[in-house]
N, C-alpha and C. Protein backbone atom coordinates (compact mmCIF):
# COMPACT_ATOMS: atom_id res chain seq x y z
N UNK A 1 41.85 28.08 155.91
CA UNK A 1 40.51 27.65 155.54
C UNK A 1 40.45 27.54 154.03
N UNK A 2 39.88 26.44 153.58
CA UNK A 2 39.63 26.80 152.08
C UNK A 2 38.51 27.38 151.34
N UNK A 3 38.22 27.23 150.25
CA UNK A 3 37.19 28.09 149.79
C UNK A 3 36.39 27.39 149.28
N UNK A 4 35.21 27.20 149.70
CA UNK A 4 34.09 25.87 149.57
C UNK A 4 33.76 25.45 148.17
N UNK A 5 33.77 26.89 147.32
CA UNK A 5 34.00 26.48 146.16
C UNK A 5 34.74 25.95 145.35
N UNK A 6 35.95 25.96 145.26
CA UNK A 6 37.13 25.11 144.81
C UNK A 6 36.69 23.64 144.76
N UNK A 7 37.25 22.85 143.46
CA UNK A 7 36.63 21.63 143.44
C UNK A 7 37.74 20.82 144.34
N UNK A 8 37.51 19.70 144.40
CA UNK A 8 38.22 18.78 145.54
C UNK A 8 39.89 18.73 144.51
N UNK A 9 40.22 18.63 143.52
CA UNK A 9 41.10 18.53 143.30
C UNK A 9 42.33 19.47 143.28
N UNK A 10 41.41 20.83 143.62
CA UNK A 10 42.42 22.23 143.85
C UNK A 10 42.74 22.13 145.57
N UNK A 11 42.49 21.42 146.28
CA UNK A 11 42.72 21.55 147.94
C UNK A 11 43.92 21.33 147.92
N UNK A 12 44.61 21.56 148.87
CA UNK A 12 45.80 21.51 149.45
C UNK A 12 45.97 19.97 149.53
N UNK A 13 47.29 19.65 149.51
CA UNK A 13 47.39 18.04 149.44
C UNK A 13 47.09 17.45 151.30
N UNK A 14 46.40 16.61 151.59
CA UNK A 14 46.26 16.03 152.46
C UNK A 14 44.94 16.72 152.91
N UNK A 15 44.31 17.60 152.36
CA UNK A 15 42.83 18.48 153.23
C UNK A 15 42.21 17.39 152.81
N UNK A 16 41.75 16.14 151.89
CA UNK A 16 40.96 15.81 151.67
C UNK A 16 40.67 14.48 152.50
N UNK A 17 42.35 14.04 152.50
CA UNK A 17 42.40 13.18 154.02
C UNK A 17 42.03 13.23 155.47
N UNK A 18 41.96 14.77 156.00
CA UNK A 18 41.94 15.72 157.01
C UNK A 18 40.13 15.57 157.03
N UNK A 19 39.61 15.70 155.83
CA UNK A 19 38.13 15.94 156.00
C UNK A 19 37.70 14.81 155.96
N UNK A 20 38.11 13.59 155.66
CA UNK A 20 37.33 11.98 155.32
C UNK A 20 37.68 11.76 157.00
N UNK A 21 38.71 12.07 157.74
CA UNK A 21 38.76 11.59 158.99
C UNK A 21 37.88 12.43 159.55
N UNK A 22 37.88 13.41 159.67
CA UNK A 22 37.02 14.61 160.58
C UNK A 22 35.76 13.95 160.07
N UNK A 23 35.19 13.51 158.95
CA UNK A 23 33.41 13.16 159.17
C UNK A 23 33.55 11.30 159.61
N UNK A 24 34.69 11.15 159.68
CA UNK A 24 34.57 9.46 159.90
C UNK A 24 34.72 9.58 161.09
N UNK A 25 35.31 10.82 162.37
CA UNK A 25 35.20 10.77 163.54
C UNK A 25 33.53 11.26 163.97
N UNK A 26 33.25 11.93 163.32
CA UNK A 26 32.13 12.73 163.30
C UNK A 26 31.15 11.37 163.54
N UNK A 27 31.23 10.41 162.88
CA UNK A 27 30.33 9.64 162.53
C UNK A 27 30.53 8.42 163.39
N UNK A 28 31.63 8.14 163.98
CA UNK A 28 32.07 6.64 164.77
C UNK A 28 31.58 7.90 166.82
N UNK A 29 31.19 8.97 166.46
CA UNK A 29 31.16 9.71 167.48
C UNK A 29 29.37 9.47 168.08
N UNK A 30 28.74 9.79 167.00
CA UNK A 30 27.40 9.40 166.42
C UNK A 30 26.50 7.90 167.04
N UNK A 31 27.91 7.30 166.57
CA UNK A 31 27.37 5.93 167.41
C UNK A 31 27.53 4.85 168.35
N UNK A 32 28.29 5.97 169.09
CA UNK A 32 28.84 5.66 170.20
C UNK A 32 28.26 6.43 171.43
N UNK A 33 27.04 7.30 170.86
CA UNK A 33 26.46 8.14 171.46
C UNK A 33 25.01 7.14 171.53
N UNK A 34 25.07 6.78 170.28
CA UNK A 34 23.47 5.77 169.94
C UNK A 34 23.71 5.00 170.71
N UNK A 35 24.85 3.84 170.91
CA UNK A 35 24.91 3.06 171.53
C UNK A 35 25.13 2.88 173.02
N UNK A 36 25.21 4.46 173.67
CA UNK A 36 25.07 4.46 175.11
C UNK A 36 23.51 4.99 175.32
N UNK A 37 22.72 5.28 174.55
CA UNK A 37 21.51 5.70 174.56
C UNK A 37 20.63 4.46 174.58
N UNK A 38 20.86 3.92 173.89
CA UNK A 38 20.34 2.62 173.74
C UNK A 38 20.43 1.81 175.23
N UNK A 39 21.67 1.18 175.48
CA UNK A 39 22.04 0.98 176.93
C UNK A 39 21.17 1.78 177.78
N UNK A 40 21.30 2.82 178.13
CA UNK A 40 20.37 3.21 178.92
C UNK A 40 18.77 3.46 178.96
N UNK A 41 18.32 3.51 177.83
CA UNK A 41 17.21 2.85 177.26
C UNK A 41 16.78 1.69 177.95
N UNK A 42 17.22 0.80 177.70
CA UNK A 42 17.01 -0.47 178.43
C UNK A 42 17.19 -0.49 179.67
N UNK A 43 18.03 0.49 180.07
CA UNK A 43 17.94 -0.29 181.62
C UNK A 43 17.09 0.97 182.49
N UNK A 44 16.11 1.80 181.64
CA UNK A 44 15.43 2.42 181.71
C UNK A 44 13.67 1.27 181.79
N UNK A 45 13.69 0.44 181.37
CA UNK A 45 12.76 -0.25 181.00
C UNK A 45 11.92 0.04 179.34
N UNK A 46 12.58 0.66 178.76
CA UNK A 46 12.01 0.95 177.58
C UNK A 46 11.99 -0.51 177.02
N UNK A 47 10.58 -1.15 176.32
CA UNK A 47 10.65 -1.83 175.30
C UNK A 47 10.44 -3.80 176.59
N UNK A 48 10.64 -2.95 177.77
CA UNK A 48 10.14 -4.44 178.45
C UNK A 48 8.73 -5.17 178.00
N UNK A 49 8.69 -6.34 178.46
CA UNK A 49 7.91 -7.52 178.13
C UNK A 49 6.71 -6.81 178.76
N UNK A 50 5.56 -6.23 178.59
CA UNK A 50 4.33 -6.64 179.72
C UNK A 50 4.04 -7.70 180.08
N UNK A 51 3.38 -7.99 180.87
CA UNK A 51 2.45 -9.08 181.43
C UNK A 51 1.76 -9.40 180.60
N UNK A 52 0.81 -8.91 179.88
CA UNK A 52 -0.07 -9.35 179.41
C UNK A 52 0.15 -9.68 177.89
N UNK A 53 0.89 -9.33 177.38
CA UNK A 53 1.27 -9.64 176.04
C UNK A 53 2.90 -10.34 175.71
N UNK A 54 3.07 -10.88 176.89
CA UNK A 54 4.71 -11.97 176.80
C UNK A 54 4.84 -12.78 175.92
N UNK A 55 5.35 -11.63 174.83
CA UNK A 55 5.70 -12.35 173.50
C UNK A 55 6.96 -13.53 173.45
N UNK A 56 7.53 -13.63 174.44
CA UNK A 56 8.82 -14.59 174.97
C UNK A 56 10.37 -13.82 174.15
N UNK A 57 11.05 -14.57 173.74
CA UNK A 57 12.69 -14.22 173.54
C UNK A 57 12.68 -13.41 172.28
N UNK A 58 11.72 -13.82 170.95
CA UNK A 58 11.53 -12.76 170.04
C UNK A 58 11.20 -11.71 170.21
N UNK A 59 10.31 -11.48 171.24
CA UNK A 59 9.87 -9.94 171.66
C UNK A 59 11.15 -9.19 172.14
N UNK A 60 11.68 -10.11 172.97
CA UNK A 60 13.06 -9.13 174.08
C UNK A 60 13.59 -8.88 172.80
N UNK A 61 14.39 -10.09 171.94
CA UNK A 61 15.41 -9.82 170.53
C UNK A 61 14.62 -8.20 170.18
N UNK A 62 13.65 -7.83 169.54
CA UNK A 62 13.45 -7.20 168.72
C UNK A 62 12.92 -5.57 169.27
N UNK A 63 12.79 -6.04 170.75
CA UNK A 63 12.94 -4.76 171.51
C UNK A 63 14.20 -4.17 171.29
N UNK A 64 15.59 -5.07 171.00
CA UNK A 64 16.58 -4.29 171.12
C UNK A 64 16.78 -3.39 170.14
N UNK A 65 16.08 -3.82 169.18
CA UNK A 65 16.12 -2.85 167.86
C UNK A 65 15.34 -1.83 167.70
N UNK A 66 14.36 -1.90 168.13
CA UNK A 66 13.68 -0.92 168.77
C UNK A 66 14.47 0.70 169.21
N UNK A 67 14.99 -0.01 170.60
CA UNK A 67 15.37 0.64 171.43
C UNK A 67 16.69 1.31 170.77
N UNK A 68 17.70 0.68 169.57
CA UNK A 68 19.00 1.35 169.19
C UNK A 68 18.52 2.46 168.08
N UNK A 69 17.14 1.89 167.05
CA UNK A 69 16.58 2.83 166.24
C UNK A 69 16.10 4.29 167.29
N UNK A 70 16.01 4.18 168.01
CA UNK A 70 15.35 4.99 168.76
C UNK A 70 16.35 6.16 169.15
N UNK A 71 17.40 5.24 169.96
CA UNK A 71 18.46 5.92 170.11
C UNK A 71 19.15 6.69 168.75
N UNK A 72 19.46 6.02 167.72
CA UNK A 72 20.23 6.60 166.41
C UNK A 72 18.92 7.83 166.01
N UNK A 73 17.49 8.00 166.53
CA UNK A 73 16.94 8.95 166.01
C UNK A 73 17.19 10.16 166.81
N UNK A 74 17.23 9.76 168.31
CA UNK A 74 17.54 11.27 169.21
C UNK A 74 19.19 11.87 168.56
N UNK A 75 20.20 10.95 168.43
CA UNK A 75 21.25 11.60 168.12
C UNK A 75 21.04 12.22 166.85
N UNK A 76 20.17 12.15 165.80
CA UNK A 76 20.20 12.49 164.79
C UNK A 76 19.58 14.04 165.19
N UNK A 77 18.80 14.04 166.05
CA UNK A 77 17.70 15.75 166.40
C UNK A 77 18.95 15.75 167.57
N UNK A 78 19.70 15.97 167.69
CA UNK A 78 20.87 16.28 168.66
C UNK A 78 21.73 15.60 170.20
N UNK A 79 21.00 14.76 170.29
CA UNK A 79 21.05 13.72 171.07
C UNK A 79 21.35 15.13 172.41
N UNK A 80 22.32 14.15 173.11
CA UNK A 80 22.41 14.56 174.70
C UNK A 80 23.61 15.30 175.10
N UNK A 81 24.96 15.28 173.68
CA UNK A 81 25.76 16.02 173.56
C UNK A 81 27.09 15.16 173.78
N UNK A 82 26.63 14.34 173.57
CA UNK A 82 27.92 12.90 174.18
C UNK A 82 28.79 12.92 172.56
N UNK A 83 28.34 12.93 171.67
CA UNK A 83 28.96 12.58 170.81
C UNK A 83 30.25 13.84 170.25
N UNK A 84 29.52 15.36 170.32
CA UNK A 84 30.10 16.59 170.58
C UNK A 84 31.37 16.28 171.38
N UNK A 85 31.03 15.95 172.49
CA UNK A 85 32.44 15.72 173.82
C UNK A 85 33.17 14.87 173.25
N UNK A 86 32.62 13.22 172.82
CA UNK A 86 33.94 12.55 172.12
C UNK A 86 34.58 13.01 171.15
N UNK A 87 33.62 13.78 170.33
CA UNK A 87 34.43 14.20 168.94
C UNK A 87 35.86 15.28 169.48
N UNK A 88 35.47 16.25 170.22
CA UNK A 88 36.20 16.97 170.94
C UNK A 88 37.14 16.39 171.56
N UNK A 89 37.23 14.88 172.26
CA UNK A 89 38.23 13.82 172.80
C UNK A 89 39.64 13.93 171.99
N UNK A 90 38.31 13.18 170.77
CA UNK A 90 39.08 12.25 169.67
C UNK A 90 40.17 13.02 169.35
N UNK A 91 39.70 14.24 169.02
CA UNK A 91 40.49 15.85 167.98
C UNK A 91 41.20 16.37 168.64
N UNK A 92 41.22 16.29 169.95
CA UNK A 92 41.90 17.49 170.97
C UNK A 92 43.19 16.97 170.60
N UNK A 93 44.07 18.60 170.26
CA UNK A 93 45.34 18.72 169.73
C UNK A 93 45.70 19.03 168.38
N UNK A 94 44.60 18.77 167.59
CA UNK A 94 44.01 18.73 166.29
C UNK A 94 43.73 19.87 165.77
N UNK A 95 44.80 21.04 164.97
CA UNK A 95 43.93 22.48 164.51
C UNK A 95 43.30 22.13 163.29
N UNK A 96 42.97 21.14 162.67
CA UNK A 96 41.68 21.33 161.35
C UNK A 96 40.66 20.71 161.85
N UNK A 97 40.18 20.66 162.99
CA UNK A 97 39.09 19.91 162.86
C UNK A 97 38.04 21.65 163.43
């Protein structure tokens, strides 16, 4: 383990490579979590057309954005734990992560 204080240039050679991947998995984990949230979002009916206000193909377009902001906000307050498990995927075998 290193010592949090140490500036980046005292780390061990390659920890700094070790940590840009560990938050770049961290983060491709993130939204791959958004983006099955989203998916199911929709086929949840979130963000459908009503009847009474059928805004036509711009409405659907901009529901989708809607619906992925929405998603990227639950993963941000912890989402559903999907992204945890891939990260755990990705790493398994991996002792620095």
């Amino acid at each position: 383990m290193t010592d949090p204080l140490l500036p980046v240039t005292a780390l061990p050679a390659g920890t700094r490579a070790r940590q840009d991947e560990t938050t770049a998995l961290r983060r491709l984990s993130g939204e791959m979590e958004a983006s099955f949230l989203s998916e199911m979002l929709g086929m949840a009916g979130l963000g459908d057309v009503s009847d009474s206000f059928g805004g036509g193909i711009g409405e659907d377009q901009f529901a989708s954005f809607l619906r992925q902001e929405q998603a990227e906000a639950m993963v941000r307050k912890g989402g559903i734990g999907l992204a945890e498990s891939l990260f755990r995927a990705m790493t398994e075998g991996r002792h620095d992560h």
